[in-house]
N, C-alpha and C. Protein backbone atom coordinates (compact mmCIF):
# COMPACT_ATOMS: atom_id res chain seq x y z
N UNK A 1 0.85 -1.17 0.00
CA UNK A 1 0.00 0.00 0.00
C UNK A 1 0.90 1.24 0.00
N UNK A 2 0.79 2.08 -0.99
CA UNK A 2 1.50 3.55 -0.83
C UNK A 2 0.84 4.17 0.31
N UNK A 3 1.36 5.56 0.67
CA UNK A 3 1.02 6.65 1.34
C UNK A 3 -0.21 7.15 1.22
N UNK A 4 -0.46 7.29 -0.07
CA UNK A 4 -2.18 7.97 -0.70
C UNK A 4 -3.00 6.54 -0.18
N UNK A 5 -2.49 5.81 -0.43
CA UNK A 5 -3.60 4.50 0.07
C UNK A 5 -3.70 4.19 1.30
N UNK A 6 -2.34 4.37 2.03
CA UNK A 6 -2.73 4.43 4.01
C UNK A 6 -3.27 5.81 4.41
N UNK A 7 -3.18 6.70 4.20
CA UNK A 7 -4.15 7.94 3.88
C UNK A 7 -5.24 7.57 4.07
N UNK A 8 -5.84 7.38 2.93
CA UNK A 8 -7.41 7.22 2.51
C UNK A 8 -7.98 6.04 3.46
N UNK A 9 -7.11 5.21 3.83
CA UNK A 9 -7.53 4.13 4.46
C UNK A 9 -7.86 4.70 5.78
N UNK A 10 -6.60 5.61 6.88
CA UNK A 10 -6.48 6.13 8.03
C UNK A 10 -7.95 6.68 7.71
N UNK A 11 -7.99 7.84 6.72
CA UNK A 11 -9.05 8.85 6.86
C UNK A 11 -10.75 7.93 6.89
N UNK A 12 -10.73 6.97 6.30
CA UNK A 12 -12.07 5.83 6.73
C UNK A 12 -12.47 5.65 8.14
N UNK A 13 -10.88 5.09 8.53
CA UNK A 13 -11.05 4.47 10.21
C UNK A 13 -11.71 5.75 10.96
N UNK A 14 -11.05 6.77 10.46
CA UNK A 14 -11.11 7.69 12.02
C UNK A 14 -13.39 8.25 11.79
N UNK A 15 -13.29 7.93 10.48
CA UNK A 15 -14.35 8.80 9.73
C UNK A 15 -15.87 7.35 9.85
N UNK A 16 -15.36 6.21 9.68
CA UNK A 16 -16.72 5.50 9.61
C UNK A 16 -17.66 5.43 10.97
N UNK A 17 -17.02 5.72 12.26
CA UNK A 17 -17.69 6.28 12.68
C UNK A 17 -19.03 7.06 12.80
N UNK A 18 -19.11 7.92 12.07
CA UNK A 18 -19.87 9.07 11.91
C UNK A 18 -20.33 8.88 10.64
N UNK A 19 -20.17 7.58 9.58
CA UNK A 19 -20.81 7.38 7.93
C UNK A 19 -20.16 8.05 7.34
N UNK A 20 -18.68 8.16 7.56
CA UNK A 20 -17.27 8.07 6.25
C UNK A 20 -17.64 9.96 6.18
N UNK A 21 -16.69 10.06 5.95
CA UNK A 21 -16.07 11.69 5.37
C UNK A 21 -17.06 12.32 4.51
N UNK A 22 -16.87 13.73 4.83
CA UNK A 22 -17.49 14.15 3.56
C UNK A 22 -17.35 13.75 2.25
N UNK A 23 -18.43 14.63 1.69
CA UNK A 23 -17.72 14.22 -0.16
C UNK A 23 -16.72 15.27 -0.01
N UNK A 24 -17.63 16.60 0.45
CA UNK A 24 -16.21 17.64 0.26
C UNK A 24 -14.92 17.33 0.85
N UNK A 25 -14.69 17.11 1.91
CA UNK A 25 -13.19 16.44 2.50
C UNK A 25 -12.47 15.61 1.75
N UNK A 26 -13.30 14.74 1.00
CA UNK A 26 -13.23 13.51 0.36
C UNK A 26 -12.39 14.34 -1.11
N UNK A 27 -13.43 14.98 -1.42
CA UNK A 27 -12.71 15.91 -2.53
C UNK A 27 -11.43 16.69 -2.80
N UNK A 28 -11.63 17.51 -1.64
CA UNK A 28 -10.19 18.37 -0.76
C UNK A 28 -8.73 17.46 -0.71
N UNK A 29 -9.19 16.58 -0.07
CA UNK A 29 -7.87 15.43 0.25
C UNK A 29 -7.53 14.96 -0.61
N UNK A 30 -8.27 13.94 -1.41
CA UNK A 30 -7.60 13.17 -2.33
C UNK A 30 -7.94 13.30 -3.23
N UNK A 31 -9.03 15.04 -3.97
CA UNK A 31 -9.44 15.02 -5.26
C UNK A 31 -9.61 13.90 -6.31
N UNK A 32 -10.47 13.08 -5.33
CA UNK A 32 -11.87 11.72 -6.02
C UNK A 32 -13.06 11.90 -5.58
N UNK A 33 -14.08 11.50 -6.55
CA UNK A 33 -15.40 11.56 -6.10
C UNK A 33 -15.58 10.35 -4.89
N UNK A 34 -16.94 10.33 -4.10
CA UNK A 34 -16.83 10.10 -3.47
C UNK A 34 -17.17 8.29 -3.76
N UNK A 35 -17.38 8.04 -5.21
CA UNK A 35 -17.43 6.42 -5.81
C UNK A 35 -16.16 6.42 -6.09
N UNK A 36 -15.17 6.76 -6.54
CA UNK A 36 -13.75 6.23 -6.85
C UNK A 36 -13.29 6.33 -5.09
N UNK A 37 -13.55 6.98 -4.36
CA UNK A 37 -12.63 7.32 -3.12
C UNK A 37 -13.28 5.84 -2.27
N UNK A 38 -14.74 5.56 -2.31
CA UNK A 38 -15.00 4.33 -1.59
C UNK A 38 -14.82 3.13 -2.09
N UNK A 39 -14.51 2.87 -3.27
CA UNK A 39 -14.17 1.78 -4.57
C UNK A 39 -13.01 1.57 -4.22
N UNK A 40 -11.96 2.62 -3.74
CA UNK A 40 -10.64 1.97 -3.47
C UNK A 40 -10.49 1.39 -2.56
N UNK A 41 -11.01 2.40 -1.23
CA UNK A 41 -10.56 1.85 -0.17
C UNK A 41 -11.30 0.77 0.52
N UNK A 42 -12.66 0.20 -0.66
CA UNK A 42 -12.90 -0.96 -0.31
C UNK A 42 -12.25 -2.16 -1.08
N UNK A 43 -11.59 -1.66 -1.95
CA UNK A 43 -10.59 -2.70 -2.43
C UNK A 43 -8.94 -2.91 -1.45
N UNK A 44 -9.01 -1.25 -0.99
CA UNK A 44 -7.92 -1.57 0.38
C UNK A 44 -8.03 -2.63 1.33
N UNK A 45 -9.45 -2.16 1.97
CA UNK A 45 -9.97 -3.20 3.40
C UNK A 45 -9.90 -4.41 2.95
N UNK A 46 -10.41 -4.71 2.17
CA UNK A 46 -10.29 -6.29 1.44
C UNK A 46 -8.85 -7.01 1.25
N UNK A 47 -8.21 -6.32 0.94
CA UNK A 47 -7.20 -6.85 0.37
C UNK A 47 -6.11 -6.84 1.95
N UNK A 48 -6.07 -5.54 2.58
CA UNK A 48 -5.34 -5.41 3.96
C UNK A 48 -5.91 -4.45 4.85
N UNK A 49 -6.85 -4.87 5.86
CA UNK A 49 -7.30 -4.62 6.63
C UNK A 49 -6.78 -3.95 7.65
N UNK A 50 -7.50 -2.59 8.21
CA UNK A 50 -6.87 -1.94 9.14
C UNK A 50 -6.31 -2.90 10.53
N UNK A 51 -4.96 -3.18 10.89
CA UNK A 51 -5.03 -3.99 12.43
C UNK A 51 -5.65 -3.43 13.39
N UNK A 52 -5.73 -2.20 13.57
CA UNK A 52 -6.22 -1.69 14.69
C UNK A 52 -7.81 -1.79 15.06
N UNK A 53 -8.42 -2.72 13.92
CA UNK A 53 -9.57 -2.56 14.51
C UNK A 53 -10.22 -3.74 14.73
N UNK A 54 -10.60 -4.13 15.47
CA UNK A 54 -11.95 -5.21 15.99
C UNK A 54 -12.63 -5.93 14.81
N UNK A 55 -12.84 -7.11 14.70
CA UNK A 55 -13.55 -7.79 13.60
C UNK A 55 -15.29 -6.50 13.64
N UNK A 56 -15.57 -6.81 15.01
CA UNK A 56 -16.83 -5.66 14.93
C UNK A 56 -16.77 -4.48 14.53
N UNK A 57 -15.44 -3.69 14.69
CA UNK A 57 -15.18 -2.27 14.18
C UNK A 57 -15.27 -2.44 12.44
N UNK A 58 -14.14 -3.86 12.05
CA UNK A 58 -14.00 -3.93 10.35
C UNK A 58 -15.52 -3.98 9.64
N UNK A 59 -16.07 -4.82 10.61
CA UNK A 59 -17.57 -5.01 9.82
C UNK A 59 -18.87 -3.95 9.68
N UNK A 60 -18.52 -3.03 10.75
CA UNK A 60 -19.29 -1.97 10.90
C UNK A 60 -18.34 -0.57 9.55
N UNK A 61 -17.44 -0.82 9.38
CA UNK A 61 -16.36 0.30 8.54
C UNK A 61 -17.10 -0.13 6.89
N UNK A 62 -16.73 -1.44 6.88
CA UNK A 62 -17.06 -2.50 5.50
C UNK A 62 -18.90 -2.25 5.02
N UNK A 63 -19.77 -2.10 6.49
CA UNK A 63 -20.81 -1.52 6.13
C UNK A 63 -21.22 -0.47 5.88
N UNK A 64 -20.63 0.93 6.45
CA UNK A 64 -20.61 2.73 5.74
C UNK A 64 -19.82 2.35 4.48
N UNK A 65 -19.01 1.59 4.28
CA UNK A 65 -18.38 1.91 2.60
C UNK A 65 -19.51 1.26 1.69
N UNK A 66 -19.80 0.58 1.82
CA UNK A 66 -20.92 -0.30 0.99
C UNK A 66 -22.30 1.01 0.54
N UNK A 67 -22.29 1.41 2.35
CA UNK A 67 -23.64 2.36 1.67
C UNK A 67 -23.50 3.59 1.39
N UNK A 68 -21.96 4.36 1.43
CA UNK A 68 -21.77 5.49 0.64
C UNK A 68 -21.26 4.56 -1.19
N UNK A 69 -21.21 3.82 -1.45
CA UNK A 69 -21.04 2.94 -2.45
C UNK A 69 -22.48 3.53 -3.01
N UNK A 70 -23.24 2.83 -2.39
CA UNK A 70 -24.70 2.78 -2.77
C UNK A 70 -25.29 3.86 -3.16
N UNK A 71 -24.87 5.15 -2.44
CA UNK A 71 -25.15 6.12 -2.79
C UNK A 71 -24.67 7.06 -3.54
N UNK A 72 -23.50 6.57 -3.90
CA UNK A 72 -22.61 7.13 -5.42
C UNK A 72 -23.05 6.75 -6.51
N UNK A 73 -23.98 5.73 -6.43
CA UNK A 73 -24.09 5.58 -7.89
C UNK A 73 -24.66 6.50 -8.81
């Protein structure tokens, strides 16, 4: 994983919380919409999963990306 990709990943963890980042933040930071910005970093989580978090934390993170997914379309 590069830097832009532990980035985007960090900025999930701290953010799914609260149903993931703005679009605008989302925009600001890593100038992607907010379907390319959740497309990656659900190809991140998948592939290498934050350690710091709880199977319950990953599954609750894995569920705000799915439904800002949903709502990008």
């Amino acid at each position: 994983m590069d830097s832009k990709q532990q980035q985007m990943v960090q900025f999930e963890t701290n953010w799914y919380p609260l149903g993931g980042g703005s679009s605008r933040q989302i925009g600001e930071e890593f100038g992607l919409t907010d379907r390319d910005f959740f497309s990656e970093v659900n190809r991140l989580v998948d592939t290498d999963p934050p350690s710091a978090l709880t199977a319950s934390e990953l599954r609750r993170m894995r569920e705000v990306i799915r439904r800002r997914l949903w709502m990008a379309r």
